[in-house]
Protein backbone atom coordinates (compact mmCIF):
# COMPACT_ATOMS: atom_id res chain seq x y z
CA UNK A 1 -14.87 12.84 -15.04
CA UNK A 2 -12.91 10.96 -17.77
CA UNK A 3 -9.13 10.94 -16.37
CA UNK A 4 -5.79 9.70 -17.78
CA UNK A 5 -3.14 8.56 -15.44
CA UNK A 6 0.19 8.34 -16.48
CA UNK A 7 2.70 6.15 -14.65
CA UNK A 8 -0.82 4.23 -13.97
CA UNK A 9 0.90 0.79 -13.47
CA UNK A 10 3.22 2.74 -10.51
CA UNK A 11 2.51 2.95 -6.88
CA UNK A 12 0.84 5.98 -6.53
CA UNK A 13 -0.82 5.62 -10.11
CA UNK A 14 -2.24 2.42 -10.07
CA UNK A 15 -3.74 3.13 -6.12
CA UNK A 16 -5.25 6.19 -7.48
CA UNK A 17 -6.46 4.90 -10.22
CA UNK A 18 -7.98 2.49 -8.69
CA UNK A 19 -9.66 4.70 -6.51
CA UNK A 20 -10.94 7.22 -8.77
CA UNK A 21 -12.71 4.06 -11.07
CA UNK A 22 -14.36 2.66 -7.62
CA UNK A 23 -15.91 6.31 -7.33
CA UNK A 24 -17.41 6.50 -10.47
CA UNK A 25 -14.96 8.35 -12.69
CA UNK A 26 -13.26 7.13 -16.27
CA UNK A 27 -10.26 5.99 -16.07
CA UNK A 28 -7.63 5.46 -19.01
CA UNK A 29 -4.02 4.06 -17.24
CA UNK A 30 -0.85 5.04 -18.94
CA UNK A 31 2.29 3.23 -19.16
CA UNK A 32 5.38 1.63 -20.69
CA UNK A 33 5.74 -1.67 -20.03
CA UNK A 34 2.10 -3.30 -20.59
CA UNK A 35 -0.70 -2.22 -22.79
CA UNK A 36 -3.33 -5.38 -21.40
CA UNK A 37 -5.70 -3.75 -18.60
CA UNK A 38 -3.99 -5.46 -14.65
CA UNK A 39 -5.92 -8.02 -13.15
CA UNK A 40 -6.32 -5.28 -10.33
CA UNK A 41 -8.46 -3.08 -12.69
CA UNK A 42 -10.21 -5.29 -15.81
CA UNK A 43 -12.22 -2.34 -16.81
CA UNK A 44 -9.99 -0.10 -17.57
CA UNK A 45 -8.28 1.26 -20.79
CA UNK A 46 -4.94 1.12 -21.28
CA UNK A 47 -2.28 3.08 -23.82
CA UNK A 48 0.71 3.53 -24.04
CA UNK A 49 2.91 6.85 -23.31
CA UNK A 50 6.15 7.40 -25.56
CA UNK A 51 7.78 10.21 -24.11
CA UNK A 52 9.85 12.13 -27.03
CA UNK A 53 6.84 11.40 -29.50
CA UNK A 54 5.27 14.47 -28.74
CA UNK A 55 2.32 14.06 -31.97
CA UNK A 56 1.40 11.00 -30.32
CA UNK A 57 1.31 12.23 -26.81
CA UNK A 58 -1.17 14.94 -28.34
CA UNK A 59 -3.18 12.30 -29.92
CA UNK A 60 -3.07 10.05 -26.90
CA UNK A 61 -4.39 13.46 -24.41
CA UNK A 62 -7.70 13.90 -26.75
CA UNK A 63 -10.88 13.54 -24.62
CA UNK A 64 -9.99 13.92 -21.18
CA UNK A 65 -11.09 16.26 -18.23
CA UNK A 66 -7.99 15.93 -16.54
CA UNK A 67 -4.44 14.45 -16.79
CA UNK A 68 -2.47 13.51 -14.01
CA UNK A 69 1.11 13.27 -14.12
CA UNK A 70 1.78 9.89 -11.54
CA UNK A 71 5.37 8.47 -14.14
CA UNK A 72 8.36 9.58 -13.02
CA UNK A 73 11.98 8.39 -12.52
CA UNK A 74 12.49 7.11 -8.59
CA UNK A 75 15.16 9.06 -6.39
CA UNK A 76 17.68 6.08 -6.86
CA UNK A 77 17.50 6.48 -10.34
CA UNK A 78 17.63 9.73 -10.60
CA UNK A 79 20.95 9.76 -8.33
CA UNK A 80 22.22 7.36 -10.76
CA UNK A 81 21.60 8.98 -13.94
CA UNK A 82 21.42 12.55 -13.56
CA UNK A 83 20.58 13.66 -17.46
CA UNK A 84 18.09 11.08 -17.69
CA UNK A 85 16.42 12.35 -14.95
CA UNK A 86 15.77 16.02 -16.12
CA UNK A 87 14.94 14.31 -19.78
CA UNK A 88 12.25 12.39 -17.77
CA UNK A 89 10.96 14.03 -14.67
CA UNK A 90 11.34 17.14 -16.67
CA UNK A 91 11.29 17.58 -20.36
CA UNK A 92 8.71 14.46 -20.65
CA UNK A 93 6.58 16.05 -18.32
CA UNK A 94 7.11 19.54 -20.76
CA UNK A 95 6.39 17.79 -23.66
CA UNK A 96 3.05 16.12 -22.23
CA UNK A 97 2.10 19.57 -20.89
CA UNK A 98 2.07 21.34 -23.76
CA UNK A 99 0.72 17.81 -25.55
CA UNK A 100 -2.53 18.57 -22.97
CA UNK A 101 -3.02 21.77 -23.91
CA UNK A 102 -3.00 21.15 -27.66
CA UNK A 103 -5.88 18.94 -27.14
CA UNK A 104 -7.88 21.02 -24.95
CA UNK A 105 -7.66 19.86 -21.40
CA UNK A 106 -8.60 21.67 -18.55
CA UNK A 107 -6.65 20.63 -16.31
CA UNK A 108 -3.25 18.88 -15.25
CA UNK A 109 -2.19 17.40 -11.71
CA UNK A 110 1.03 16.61 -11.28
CA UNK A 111 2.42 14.35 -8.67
CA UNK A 112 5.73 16.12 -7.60
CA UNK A 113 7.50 15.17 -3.92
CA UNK A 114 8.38 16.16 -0.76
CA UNK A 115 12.20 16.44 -0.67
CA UNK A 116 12.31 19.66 -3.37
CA UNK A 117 12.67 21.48 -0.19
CA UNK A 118 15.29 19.68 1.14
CA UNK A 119 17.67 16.73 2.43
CA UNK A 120 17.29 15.98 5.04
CA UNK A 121 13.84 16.72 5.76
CA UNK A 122 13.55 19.21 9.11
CA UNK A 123 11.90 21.91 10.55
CA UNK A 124 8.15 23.34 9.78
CA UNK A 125 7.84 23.07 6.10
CA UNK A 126 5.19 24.06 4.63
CA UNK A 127 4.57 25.66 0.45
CA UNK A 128 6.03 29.39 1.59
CA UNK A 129 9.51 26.61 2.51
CA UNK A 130 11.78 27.68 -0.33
CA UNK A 131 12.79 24.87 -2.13
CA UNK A 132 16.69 23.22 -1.39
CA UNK A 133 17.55 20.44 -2.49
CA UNK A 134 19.84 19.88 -4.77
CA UNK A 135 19.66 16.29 -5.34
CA UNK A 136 18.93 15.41 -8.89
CA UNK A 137 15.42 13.87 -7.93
CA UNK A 138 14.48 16.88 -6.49
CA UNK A 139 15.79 19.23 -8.95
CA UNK A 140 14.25 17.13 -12.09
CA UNK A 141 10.88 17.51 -10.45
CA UNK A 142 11.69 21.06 -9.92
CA UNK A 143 12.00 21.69 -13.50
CA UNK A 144 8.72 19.88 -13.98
CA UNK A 145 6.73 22.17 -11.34
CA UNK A 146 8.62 24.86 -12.99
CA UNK A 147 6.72 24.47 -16.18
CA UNK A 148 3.70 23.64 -15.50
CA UNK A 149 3.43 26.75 -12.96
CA UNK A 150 4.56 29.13 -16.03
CA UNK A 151 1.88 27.44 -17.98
CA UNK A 152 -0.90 27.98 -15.76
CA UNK A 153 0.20 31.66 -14.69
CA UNK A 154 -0.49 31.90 -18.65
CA UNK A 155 -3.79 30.47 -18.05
CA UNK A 156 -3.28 27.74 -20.87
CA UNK A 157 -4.33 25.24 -18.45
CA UNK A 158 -5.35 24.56 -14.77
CA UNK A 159 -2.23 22.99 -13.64
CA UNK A 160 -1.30 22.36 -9.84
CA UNK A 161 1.87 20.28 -8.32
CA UNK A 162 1.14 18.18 -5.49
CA UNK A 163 4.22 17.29 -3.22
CA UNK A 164 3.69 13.73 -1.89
CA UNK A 165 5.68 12.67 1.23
CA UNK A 166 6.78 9.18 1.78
CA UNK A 167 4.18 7.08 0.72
CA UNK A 168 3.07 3.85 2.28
CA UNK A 169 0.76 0.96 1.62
CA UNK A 170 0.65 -2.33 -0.81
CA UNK A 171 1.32 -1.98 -3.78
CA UNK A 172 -1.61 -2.47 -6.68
CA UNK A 173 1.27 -4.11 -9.36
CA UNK A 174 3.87 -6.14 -6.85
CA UNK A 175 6.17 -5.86 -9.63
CA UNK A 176 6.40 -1.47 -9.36
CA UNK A 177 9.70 -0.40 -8.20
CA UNK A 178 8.79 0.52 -4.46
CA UNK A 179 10.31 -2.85 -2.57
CA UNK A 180 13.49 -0.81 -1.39
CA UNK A 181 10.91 2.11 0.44
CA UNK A 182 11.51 1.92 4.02
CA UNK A 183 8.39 0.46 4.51
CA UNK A 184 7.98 -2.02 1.71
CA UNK A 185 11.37 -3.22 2.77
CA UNK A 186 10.88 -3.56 6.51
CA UNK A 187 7.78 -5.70 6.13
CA UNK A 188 9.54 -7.87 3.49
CA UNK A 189 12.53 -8.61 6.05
CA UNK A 190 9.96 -9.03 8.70
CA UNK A 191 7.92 -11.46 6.28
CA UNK A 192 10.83 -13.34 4.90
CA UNK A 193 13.94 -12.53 7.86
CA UNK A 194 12.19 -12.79 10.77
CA UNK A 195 13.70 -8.92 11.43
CA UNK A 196 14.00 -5.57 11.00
CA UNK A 197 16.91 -4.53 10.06
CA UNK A 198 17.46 -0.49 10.22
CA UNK A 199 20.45 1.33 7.96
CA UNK A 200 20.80 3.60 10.73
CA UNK A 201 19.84 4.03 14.54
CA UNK A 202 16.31 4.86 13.06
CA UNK A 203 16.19 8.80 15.21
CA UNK A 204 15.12 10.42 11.91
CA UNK A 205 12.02 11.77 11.64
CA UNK A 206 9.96 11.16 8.26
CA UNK A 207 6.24 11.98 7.44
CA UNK A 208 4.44 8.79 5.88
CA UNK A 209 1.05 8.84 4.04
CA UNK A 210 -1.09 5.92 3.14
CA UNK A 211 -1.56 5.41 -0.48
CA UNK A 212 -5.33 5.48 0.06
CA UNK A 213 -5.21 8.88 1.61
CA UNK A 214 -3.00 10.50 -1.44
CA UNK A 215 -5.99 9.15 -3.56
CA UNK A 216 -8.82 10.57 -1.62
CA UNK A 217 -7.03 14.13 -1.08
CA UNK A 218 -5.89 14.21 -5.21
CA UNK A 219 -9.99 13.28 -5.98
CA UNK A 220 -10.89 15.89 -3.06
CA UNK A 221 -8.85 18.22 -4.74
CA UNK A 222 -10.28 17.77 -8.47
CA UNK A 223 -13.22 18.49 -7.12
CA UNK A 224 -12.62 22.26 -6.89
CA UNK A 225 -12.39 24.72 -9.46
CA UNK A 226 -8.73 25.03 -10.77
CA UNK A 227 -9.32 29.22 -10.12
CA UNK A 228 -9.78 28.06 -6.45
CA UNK A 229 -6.25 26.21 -6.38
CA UNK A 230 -2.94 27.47 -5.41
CA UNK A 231 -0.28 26.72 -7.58
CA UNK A 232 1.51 23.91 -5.29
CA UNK A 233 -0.34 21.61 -2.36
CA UNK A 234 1.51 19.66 0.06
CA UNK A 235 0.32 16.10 0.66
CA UNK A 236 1.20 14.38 4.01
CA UNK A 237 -0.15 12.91 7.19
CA UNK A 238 1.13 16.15 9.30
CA UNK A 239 2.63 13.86 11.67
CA UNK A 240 6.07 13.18 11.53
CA UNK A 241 7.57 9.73 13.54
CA UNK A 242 11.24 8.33 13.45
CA UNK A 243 12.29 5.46 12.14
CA UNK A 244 12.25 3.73 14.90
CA UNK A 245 8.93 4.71 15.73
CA UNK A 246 7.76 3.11 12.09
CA UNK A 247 9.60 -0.62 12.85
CA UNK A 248 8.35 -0.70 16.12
CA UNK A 249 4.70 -0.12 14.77
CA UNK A 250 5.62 -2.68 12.11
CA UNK A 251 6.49 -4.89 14.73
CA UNK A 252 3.41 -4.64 16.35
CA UNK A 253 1.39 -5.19 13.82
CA UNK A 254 3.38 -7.93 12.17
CA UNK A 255 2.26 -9.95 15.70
CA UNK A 256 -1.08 -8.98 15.47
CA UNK A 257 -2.12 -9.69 11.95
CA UNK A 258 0.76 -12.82 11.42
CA UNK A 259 1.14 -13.56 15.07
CA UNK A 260 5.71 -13.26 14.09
CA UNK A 261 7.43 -10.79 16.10
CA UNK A 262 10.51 -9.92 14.19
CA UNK A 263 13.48 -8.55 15.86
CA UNK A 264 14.95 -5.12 15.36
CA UNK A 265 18.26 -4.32 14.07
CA UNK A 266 20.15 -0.78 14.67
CA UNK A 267 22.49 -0.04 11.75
CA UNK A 268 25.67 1.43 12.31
CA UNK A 269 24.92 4.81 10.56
CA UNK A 270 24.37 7.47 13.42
CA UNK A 271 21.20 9.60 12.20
CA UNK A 272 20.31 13.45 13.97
CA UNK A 273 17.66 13.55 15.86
CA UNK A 274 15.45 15.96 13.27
CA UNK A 275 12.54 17.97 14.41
CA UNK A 276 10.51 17.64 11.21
CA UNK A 277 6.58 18.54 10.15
CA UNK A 278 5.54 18.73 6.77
CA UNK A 279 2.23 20.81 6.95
CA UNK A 280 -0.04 22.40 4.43
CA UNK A 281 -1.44 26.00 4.70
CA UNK A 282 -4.77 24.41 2.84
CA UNK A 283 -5.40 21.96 5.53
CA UNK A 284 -8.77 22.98 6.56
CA UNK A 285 -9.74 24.17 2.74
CA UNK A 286 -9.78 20.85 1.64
CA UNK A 287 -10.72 19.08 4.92
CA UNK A 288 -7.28 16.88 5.26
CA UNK A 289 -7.33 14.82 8.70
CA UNK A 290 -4.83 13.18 10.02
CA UNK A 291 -4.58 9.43 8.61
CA UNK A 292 -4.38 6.06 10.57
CA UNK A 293 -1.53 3.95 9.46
CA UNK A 294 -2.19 0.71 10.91
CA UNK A 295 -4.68 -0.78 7.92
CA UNK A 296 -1.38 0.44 5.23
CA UNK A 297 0.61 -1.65 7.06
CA UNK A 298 -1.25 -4.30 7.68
CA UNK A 299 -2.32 -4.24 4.02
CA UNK A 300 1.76 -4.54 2.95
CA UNK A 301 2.14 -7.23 5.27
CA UNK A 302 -0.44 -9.61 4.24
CA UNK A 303 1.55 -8.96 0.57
CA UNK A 304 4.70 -9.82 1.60
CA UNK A 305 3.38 -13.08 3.25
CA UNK A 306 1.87 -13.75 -0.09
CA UNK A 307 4.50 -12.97 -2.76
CA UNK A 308 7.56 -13.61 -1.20
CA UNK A 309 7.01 -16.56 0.49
């Protein structure tokens, strides 16, 4: 399979990239900010993806079995810049749609999230939940499922969405926007502080997913016939813990893999107690277990001890 991964410098794209080239597959990472292949992946092609040039987004999609859709704006962002977060999560991902089916491909995956359905998280959510959110993350990768669902309904191209929860592990390029997920950031303060300080009092309830996993369900799922697929797949570990729950197991493991016990901090924000599970009906279809976060973790921690100090 000869695949092109936009956003493949990113933390999702890069780890699945990665992934995909270790099992055998062709992989072509696509990007903005460097055209060399990363030290991470020598092999690899690299080109670069310029958003409102839509001729040379057709040229650049020639060849491929699949595309998938990792680049995207980050919910921060996207709160910060409304407009340019529909012209990105949306009408880029539009224009590189229609750019794939110009040149013949197959199929399209794109990496959509979580919180479309809403904020905050709770209750049993699964891909019958009706989308809520109205944040302009959320909406902007609405608008991008939106399109490719019309597309494929058309049968122009297999397309499918995939929505990711909250994603955790080391990153493949330390220099990718992720150092302010809750993760990434607790095991930098724990690295560099000594602690583990919480915004809130940490009673949330979140679903995380190791990078690793994300990769091995999106190449489990390319293995199947796109007239097999439903239209939208949610990705997560099925097993929701709070906040809390996630320092104390970075705690733990920050003793047992740097022998530092960092301190927990309570912030002053007062969270709800949320019962939250983020399930998918296709579960069994596609063989998803549950996934052990302990090596993620570790994995972010031995990072942290290396970059930032």
């Amino acid at each position: 399979m000869r695949a092109l991964i936009t956003g493949g410098f990113g933390y999702i794209g890069a780890k699945l990239g990665e992934y995909l080239f270790q099992n055998g597959h062709e992989v072509v990472l696509g990007t903005q900010r460097i055209l060399a292949a990363p030290d991470w992946l020598p092999q690899v092609e690299v080109v670069n993806t310029i958003w409102n040039d839509e001729k040379e987004l057709t040229r650049i999609c020639q060849g491929f079995d699949v595309i998938v859709h990792a680049a995207g704006m980050n919910a921060q962002d996207c709160s910060n810049d409304p407009i340019r977060a529909l012209e990105f999560n949306g009408l880029a991902t539009a224009r590189i749609l229609r750019s794939a089916i110009q040149s013949g491909i197959k199929r399209f995956v794109y990496l959509s999230t979580a919180h479309v359905y809403r904020n905050p998280l709770e209750g049993i959510i699964n891909e019958n939940t009706c989308p809520k959110n109205i944040h302009p993350y959320a909406t902007s990768h609405l608008a991008a499922e939106f399109a490719i669902s019309h597309e494929a309904l058309k049968k122009h191209i297999g397309g499918i969405s995939l929505r990711i929860s909250n994603g955790i592990g080391a990153p493949k390029d330390s220099n990718s926007k992720c150092w302010m997920l809750l993760v990434n950031d607790l095991c930098r303060q724990a690295v560099t502080q000594g602690r583990l300080k919480l915004r809130t009092s940490g009673e949330q309830k979140r679903d995380f997913i190791p990078l690793t996993t994300i990769a091995e369900r999106i190449s489990k799922i390319l293995t199947f016939s796109s007239e097999k697929l439903p239209r939208i797949i949610n990705i997560g570990s099925g097993k929701s813990i709070s906040v809390m729950e996630m320092a104390l197991l970075i705690q733990q493991r920050c003793k047992a893999v740097l022998n530092i016990d960092p301190q927990i901090e309570l912030g002053e924000e007062k969270e709800l107690t949320n019962n939250f599970e983020f399930r998918s009906l296709y579960s069994t279809q596609f063989g998803f277990k549950a996934p052990n976060l302990n090596q993620s973790i570790d994995e972010t921690i031995v990072l942290c001890k290396t970059i930032f100090n």
